[in-house]
C-alpha atoms as a PDB file:
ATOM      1  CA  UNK A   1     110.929  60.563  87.876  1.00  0.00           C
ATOM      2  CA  UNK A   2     111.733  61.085  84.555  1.00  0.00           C
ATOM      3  CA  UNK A   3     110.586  63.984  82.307  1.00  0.00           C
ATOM      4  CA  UNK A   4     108.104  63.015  79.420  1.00  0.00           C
ATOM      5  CA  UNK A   5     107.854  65.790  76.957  1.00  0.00           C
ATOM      6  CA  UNK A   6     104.896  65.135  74.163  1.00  0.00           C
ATOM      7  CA  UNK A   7     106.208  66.529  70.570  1.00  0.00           C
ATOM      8  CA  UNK A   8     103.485  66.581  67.657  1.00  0.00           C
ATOM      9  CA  UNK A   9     105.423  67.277  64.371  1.00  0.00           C
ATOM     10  CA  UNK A  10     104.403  67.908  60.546  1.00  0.00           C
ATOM     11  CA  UNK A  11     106.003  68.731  57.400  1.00  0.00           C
ATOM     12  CA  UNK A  12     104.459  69.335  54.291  1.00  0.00           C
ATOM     13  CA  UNK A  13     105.497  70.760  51.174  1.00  0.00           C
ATOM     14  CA  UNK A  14     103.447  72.330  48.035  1.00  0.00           C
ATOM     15  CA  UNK A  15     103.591  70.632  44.803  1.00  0.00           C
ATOM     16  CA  UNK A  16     105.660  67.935  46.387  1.00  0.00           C
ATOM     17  CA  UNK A  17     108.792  69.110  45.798  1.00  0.00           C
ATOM     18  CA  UNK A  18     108.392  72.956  46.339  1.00  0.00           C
ATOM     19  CA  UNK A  19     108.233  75.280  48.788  1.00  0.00           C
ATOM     20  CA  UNK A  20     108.465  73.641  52.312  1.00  0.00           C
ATOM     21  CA  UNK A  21     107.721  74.080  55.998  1.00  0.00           C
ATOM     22  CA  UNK A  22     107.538  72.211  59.286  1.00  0.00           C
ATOM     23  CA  UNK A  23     105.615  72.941  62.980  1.00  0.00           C
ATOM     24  CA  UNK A  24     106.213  71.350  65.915  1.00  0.00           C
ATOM     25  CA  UNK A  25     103.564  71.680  69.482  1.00  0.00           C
ATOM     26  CA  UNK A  26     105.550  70.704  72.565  1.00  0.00           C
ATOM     27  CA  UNK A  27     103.592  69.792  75.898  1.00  0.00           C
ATOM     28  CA  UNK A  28     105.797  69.184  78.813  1.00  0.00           C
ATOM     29  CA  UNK A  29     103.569  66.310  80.958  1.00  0.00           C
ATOM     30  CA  UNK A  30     104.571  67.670  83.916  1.00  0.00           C
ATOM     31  CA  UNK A  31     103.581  70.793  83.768  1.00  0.00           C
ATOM     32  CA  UNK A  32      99.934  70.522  82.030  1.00  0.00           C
ATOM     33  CA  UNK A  33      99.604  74.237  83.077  1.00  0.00           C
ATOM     34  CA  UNK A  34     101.812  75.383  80.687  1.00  0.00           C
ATOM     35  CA  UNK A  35     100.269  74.697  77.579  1.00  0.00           C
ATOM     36  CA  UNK A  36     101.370  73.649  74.628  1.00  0.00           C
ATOM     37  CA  UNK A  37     105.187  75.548  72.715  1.00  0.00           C
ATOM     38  CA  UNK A  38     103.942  76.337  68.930  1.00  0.00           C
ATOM     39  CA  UNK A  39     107.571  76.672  66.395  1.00  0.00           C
ATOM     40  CA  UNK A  40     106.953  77.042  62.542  1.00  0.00           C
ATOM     41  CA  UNK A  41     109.744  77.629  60.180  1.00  0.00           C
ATOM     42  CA  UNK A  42     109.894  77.867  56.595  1.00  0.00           C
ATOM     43  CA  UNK A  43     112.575  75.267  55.221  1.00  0.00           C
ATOM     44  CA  UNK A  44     112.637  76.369  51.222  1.00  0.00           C
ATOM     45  CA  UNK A  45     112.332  73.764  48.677  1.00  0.00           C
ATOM     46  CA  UNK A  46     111.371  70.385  49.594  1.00  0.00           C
ATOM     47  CA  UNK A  47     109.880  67.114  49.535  1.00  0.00           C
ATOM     48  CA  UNK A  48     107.123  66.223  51.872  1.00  0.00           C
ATOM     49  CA  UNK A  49     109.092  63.177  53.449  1.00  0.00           C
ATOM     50  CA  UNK A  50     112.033  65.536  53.761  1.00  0.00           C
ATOM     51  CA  UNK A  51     109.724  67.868  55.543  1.00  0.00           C
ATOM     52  CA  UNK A  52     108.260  65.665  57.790  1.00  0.00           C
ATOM     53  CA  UNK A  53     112.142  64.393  58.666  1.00  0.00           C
ATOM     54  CA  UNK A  54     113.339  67.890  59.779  1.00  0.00           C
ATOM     55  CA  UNK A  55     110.341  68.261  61.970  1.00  0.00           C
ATOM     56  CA  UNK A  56     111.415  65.680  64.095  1.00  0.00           C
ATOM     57  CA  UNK A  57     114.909  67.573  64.156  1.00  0.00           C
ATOM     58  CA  UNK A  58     113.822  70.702  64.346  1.00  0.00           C
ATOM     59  CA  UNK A  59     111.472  69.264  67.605  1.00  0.00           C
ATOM     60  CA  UNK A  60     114.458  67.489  69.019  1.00  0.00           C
ATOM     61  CA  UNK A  61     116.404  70.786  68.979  1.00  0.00           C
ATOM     62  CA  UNK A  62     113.737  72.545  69.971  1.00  0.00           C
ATOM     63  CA  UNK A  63     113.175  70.331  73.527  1.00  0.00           C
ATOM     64  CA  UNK A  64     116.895  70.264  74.016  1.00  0.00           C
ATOM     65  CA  UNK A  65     117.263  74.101  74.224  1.00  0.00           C
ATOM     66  CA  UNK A  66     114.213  74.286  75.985  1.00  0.00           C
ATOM     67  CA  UNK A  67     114.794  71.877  78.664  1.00  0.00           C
ATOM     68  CA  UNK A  68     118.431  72.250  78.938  1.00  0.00           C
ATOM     69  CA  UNK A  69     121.770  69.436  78.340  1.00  0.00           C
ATOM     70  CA  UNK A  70     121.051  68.010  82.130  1.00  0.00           C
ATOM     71  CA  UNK A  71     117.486  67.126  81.740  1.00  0.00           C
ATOM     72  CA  UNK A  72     117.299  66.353  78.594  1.00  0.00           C
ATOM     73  CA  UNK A  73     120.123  63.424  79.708  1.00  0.00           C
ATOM     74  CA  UNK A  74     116.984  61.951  81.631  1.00  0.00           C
ATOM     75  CA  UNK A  75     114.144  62.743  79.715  1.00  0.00           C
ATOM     76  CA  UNK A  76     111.915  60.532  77.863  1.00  0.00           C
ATOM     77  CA  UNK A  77     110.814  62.656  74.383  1.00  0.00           C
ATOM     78  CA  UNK A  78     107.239  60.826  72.743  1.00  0.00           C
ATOM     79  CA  UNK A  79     107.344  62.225  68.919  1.00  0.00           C
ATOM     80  CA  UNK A  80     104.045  62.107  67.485  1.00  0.00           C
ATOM     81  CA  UNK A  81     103.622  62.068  63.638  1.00  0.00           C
ATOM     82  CA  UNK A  82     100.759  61.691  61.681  1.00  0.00           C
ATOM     83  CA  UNK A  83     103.585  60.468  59.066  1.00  0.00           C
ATOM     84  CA  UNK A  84     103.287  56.615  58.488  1.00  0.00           C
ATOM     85  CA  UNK A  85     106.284  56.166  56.256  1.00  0.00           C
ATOM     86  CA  UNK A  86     108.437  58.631  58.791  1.00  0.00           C
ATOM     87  CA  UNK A  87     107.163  56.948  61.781  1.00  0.00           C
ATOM     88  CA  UNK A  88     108.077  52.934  60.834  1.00  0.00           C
ATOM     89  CA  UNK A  89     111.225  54.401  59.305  1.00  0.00           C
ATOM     90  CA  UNK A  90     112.472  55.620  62.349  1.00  0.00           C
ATOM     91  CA  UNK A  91     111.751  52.671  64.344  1.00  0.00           C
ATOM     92  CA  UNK A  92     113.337  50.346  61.838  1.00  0.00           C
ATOM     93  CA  UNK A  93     110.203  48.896  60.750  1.00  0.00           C
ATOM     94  CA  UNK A  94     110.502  50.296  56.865  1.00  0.00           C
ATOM     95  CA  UNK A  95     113.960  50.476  54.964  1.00  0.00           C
ATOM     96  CA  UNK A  96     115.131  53.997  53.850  1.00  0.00           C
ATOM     97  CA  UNK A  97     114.631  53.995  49.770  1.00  0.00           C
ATOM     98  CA  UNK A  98     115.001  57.744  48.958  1.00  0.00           C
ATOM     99  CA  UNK A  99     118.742  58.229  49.463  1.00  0.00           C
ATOM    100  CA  UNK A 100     117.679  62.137  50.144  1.00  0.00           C
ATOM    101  CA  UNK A 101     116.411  61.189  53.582  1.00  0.00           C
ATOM    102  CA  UNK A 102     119.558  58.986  55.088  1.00  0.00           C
ATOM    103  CA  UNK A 103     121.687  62.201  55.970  1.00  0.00           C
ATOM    104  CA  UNK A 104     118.418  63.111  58.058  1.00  0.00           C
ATOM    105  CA  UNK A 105     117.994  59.363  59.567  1.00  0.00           C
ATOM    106  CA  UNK A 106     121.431  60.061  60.588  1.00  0.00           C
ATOM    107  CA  UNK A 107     120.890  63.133  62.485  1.00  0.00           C
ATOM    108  CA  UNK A 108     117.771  62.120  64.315  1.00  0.00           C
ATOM    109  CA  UNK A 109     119.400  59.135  65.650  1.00  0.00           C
ATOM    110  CA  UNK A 110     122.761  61.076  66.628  1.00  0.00           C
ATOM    111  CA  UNK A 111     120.265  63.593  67.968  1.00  0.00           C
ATOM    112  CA  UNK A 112     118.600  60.326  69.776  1.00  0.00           C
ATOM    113  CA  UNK A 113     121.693  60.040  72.549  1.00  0.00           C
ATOM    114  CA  UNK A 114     121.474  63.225  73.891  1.00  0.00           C
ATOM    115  CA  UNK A 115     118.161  62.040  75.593  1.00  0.00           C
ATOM    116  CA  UNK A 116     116.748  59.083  78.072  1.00  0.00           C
ATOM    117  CA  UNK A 117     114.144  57.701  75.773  1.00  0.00           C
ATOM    118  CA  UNK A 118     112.870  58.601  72.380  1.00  0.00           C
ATOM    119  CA  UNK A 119     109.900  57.339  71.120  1.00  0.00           C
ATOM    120  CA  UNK A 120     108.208  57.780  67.616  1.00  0.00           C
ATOM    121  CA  UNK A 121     104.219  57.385  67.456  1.00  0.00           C
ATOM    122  CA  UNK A 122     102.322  57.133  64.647  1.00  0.00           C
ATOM    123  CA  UNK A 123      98.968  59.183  65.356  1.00  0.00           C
ATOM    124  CA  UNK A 124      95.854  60.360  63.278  1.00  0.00           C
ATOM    125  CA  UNK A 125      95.716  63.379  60.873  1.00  0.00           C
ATOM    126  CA  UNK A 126      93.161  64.516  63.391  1.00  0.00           C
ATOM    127  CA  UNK A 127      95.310  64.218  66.507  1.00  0.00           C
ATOM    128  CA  UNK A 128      97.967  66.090  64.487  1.00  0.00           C
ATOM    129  CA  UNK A 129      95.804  69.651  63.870  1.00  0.00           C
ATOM    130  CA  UNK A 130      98.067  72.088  65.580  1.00  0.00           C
ATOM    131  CA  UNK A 131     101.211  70.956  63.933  1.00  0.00           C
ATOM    132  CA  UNK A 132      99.674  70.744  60.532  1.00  0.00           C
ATOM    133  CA  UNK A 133      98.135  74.541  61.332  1.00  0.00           C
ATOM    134  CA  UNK A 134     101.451  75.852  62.274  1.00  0.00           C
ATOM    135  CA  UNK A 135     103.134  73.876  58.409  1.00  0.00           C
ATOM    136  CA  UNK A 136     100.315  75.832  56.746  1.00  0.00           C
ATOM    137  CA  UNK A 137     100.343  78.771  58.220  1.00  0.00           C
ATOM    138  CA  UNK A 138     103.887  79.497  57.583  1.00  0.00           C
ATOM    139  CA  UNK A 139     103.481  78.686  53.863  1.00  0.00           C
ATOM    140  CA  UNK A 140     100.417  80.734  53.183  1.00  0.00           C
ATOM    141  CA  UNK A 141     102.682  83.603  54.886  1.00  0.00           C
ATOM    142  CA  UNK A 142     105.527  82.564  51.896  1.00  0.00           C
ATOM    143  CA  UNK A 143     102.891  82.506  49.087  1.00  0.00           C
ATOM    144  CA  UNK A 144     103.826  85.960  47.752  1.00  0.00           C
ATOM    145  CA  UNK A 145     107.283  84.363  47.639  1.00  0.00           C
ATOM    146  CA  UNK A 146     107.136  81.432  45.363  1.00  0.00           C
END
């Protein structure tokens, strides 16, 4: 049986476009003993849609390294966004307008091929807490900064 690994993402930036950061929760569904994988980075200056795009990177990275070239070749990734616009871009539903974000269309969907399934679900703000703690956290930790 395939490997289903469970990604929430967020990206959010202050004063849309300013400073930026992204935080991704991973729950391996096999393993419901481990818990969830918190990452936060700080990205610098961005837009909120540019944000939310290298979240899904940064989570497809993430559950590569994690879960190694092998398994991920098998795996089936579910990447859960509270992100509306990011969400039906990704599965071709909306077209790509801000020319900023093609370059990270691109890379997601290279990124796409080195696993068995992606999927991208929209979810609920509220189903999306932990990631959107994690975005926040590591920009009130920059606020000295900017």
């Amino acid at each position: 049986m395939a490997e289903k690994i469970i990604t929430y993402t967020d990206g959010g930036s202050r004063n849309n476009p300013g400073p930026a950061a992204i935080g991704i929760a991973i729950q391996e569904t096999s393993d419901k003993r481990q818990g969830m994988k918190e990452y936060s980075k700080f990205i610098g200056k961005a837009t909120n849609n540019e944000a939310e795009y290298q979240a899904v990177i940064f989570a497809l990275k993430k559950v590569k390294q994690l879960i190694g070239k092998k398994k991920a070749e098998k795996a089936e990734i579910e990447i859960r966004s509270d992100s509306e616009l990011l969400v039906n871009q990704l599965n071709g539903q909306f077209k790509i307008k801000e020319k900023d974000l093609i370059p990270y269309f691109i890379e997601i969907w290279n990124l796409r091929q080195d696993f068995g399934k992606v999927e991208f679900v929209l979810i609920p703000r509220e189903e999306n807490k932990k990631a959107d703690r994690l975005v926040n956290r590591e920009l009130d930790n920059q606020r000295g900064l900017f």
